[in-house]
PDB file of N, CA and C in Angstrom:
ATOM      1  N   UNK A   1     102.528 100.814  95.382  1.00  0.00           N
ATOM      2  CA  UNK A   1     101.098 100.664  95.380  1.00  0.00           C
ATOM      3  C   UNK A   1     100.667  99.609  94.375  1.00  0.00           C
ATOM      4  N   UNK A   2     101.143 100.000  93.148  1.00  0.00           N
ATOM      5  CA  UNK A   2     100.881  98.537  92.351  1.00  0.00           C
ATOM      6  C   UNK A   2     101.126  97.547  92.339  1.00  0.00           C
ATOM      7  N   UNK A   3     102.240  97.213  93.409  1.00  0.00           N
ATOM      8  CA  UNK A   3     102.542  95.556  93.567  1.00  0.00           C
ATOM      9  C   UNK A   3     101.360  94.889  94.441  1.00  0.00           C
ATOM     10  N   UNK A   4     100.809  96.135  96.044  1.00  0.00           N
ATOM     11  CA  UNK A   4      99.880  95.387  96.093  1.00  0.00           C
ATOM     12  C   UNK A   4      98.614  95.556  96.003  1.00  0.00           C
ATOM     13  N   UNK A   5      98.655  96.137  94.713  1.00  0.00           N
ATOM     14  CA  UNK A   5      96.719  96.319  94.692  1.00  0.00           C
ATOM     15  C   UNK A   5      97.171  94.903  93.348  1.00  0.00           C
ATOM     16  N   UNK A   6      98.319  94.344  92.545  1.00  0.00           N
ATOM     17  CA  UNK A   6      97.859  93.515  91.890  1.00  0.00           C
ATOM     18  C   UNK A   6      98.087  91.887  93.074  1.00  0.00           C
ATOM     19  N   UNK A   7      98.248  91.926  94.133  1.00  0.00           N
ATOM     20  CA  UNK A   7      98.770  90.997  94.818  1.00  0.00           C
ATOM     21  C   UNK A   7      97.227  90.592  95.597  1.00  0.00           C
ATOM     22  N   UNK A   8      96.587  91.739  95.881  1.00  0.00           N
ATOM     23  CA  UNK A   8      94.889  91.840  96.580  1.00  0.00           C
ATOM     24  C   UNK A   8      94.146  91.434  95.351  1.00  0.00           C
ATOM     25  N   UNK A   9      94.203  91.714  94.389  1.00  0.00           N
ATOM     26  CA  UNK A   9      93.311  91.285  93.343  1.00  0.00           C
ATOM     27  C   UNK A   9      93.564  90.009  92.454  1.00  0.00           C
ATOM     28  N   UNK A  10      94.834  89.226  92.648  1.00  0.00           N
ATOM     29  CA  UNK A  10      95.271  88.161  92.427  1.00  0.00           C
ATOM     30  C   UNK A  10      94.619  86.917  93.753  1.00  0.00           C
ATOM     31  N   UNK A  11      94.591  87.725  94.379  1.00  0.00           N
ATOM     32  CA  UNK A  11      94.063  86.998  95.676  1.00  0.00           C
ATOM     33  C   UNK A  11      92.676  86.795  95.899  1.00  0.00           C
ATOM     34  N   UNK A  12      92.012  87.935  95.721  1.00  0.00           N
ATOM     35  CA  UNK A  12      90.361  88.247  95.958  1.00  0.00           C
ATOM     36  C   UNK A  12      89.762  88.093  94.109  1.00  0.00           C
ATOM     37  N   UNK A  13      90.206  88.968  93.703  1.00  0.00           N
ATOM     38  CA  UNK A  13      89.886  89.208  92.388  1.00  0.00           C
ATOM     39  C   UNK A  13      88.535  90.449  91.923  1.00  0.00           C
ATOM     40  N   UNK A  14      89.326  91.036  93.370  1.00  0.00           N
ATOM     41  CA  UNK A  14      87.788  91.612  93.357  1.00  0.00           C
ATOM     42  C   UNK A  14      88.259  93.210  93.553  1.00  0.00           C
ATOM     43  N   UNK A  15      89.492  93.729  93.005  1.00  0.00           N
ATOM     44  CA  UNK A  15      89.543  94.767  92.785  1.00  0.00           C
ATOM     45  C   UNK A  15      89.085  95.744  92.064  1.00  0.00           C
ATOM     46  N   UNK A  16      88.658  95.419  90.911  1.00  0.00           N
ATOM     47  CA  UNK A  16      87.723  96.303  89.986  1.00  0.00           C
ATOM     48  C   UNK A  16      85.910  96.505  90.821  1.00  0.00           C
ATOM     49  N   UNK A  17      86.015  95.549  91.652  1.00  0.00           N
ATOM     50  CA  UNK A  17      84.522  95.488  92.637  1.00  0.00           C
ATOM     51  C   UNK A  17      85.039  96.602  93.622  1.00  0.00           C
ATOM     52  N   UNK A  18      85.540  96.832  93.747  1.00  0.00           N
ATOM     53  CA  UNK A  18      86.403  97.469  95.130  1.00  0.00           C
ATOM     54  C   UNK A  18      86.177  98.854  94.881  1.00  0.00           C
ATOM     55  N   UNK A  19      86.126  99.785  95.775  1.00  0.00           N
ATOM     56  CA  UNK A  19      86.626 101.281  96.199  1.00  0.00           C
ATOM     57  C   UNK A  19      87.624 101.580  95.681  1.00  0.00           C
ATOM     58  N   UNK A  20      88.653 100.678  95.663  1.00  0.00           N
ATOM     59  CA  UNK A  20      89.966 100.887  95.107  1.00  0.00           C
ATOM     60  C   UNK A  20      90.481 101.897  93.830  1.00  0.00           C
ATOM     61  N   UNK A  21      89.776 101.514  92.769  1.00  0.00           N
ATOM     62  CA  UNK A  21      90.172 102.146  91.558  1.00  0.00           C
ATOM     63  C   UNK A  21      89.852 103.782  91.639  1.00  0.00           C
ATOM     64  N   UNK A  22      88.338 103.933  92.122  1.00  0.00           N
ATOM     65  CA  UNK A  22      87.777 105.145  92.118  1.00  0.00           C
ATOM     66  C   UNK A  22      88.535 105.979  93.283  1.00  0.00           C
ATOM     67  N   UNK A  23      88.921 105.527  94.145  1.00  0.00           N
ATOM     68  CA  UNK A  23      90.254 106.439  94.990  1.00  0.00           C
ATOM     69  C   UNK A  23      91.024 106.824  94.586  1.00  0.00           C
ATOM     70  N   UNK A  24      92.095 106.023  93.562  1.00  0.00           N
ATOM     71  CA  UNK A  24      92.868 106.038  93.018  1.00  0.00           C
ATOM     72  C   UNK A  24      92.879 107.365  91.926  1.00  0.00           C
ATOM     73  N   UNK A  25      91.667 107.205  91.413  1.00  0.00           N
ATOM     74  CA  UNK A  25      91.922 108.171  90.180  1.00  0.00           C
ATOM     75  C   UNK A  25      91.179 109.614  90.830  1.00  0.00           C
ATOM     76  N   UNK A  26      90.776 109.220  91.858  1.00  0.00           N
ATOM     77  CA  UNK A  26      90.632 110.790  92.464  1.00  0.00           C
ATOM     78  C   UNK A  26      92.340 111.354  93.082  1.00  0.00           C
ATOM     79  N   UNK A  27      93.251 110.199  93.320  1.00  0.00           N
ATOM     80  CA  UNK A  27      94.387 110.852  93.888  1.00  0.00           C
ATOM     81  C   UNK A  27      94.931 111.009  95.197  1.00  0.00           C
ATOM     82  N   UNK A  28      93.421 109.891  95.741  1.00  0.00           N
ATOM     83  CA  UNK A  28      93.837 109.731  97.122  1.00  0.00           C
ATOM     84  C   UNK A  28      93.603 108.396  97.483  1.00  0.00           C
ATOM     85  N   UNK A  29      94.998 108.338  97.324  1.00  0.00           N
ATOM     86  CA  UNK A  29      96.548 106.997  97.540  1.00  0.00           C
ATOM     87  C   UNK A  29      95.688 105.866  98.993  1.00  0.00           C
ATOM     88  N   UNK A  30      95.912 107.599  99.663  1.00  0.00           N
ATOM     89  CA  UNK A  30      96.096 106.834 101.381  1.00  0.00           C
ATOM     90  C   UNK A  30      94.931 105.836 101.864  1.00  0.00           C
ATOM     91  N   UNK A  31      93.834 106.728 101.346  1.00  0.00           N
ATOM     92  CA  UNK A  31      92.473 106.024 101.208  1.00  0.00           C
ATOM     93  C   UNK A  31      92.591 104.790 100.439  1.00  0.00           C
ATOM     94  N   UNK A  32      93.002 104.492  99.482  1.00  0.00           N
ATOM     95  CA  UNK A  32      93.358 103.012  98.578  1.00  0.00           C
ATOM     96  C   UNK A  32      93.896 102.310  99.261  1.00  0.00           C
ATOM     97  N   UNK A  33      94.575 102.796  99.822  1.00  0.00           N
ATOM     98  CA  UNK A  33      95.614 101.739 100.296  1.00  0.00           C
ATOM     99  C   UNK A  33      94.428 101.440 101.848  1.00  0.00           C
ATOM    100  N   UNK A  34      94.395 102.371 102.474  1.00  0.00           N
ATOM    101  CA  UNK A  34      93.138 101.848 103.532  1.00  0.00           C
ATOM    102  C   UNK A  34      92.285 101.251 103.721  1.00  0.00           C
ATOM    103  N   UNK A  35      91.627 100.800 101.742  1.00  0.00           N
ATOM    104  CA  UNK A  35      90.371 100.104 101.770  1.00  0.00           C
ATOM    105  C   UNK A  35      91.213  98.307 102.067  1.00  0.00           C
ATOM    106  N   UNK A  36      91.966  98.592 101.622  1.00  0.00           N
ATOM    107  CA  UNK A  36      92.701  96.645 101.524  1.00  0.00           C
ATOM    108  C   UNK A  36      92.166  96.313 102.986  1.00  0.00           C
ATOM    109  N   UNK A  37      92.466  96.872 104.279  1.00  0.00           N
ATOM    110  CA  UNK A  37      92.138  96.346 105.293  1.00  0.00           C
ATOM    111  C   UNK A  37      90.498  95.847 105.469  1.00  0.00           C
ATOM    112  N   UNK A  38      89.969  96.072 104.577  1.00  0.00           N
ATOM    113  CA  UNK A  38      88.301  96.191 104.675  1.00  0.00           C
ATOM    114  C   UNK A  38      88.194  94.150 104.324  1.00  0.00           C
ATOM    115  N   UNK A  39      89.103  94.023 103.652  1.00  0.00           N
ATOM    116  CA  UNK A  39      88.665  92.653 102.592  1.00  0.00           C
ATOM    117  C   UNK A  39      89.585  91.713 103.690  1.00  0.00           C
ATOM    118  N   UNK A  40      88.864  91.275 104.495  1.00  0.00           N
ATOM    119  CA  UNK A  40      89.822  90.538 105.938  1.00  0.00           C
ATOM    120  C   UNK A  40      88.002  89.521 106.214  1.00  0.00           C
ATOM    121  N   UNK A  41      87.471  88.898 105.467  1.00  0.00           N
ATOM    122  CA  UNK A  41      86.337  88.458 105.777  1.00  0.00           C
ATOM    123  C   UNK A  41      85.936  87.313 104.911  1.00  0.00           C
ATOM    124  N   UNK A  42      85.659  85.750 105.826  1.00  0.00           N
ATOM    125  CA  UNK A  42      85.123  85.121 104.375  1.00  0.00           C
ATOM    126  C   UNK A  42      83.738  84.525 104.594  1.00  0.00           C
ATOM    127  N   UNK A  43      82.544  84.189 104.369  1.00  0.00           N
ATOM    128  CA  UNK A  43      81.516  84.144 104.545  1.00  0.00           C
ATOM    129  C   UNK A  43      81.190  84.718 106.153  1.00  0.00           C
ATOM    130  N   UNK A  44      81.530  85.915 105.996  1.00  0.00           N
ATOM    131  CA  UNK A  44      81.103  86.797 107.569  1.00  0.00           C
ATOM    132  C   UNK A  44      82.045  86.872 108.582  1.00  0.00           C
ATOM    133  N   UNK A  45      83.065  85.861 108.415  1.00  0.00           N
ATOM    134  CA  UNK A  45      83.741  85.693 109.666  1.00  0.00           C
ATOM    135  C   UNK A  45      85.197  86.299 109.844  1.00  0.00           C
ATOM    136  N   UNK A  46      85.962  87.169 110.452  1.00  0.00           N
ATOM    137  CA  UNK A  46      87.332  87.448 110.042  1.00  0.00           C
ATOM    138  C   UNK A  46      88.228  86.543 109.980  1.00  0.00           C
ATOM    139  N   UNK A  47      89.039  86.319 109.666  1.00  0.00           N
ATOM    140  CA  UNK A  47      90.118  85.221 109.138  1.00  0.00           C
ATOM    141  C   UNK A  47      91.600  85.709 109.462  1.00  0.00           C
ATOM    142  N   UNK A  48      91.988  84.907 110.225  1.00  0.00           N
ATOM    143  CA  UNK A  48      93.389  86.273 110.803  1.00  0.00           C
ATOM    144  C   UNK A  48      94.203  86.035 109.963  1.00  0.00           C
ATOM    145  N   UNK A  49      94.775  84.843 108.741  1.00  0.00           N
ATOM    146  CA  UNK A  49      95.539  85.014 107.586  1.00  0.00           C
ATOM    147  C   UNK A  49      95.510  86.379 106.788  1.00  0.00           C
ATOM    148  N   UNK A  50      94.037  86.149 106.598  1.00  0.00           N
ATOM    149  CA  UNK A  50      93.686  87.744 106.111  1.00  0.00           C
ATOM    150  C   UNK A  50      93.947  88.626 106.628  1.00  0.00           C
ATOM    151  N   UNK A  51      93.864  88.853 107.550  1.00  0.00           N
ATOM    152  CA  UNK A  51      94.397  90.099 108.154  1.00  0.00           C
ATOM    153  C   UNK A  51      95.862  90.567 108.375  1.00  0.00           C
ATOM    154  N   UNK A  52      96.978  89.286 108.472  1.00  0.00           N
ATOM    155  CA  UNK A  52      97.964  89.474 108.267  1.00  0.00           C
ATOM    156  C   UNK A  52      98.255  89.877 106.763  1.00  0.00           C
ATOM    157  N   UNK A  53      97.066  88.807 105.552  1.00  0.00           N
ATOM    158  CA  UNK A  53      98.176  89.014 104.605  1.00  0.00           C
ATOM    159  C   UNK A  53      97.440  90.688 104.009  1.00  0.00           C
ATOM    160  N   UNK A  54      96.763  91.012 104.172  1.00  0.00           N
ATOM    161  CA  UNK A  54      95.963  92.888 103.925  1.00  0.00           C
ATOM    162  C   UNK A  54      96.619  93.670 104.312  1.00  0.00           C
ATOM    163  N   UNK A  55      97.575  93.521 106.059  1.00  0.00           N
ATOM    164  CA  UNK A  55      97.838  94.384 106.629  1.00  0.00           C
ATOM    165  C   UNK A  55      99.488  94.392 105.835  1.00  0.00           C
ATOM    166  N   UNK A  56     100.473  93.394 105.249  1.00  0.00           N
ATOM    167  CA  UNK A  56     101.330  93.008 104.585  1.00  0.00           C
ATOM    168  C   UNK A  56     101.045  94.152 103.313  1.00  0.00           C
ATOM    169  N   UNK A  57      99.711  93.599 102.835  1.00  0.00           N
ATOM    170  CA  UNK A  57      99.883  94.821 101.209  1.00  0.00           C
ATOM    171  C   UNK A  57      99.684  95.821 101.754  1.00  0.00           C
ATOM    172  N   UNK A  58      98.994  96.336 102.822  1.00  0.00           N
ATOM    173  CA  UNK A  58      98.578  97.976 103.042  1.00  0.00           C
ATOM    174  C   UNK A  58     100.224  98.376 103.295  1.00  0.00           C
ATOM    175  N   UNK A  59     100.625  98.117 103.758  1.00  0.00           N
ATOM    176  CA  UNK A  59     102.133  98.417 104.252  1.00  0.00           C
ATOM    177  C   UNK A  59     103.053  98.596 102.995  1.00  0.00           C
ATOM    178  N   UNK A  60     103.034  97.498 101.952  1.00  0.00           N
ATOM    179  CA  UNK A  60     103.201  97.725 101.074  1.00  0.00           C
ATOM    180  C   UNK A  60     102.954  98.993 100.224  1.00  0.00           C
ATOM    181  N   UNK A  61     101.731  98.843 100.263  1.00  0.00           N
ATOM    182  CA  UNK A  61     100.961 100.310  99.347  1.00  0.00           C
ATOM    183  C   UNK A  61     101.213 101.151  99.932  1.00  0.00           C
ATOM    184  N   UNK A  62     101.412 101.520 101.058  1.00  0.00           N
ATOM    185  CA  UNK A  62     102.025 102.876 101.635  1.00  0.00           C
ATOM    186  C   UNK A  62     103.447 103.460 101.550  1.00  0.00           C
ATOM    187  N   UNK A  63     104.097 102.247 101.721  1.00  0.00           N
ATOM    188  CA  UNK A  63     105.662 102.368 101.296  1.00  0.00           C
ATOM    189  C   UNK A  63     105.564 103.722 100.713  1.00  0.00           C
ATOM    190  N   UNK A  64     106.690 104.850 101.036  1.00  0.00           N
ATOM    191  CA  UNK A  64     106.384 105.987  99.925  1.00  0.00           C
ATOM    192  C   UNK A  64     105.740 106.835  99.809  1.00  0.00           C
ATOM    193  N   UNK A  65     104.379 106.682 100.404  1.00  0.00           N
ATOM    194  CA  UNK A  65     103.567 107.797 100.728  1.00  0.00           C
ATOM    195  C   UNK A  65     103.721 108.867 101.468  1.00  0.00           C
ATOM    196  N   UNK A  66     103.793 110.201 101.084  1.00  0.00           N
ATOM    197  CA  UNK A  66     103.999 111.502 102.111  1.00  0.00           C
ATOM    198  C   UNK A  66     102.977 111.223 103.388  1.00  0.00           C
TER     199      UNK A  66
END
């Protein structure tokens, strides 16, 4: 999970803006890792790099998960 929530926020920089943290410290992983797919957008429009490279960390961040 931490390789890619620092790999999304190296990228966006916008993880502390994010859902992310406050999931996290409630303990639910799955949901964190779910929001990455949300950030696939750049002035309105989807971007299919993005979406490959989100769907890359969500996969990541799940690695492991029950």
């Amino acid at each position: 999970m931490l390789a890619a929530f620092v790999s999304f926020d190296f990228n966006t920089g916008a993880y502390c803006r994010s859902a992310i943290p406050a999931l996290v410290a409630k303990g639910e992983d799955r949901a964190a890792c779910a929001q990455l797919s949300r950030w696939v957008y750049v002035r309105g429009r989807r971007v299919p790099g993005l979406v490959n490279r989100r769907a890359a960390e969500r996969a990541l961040c799940e690695r492991g998960l029950s």
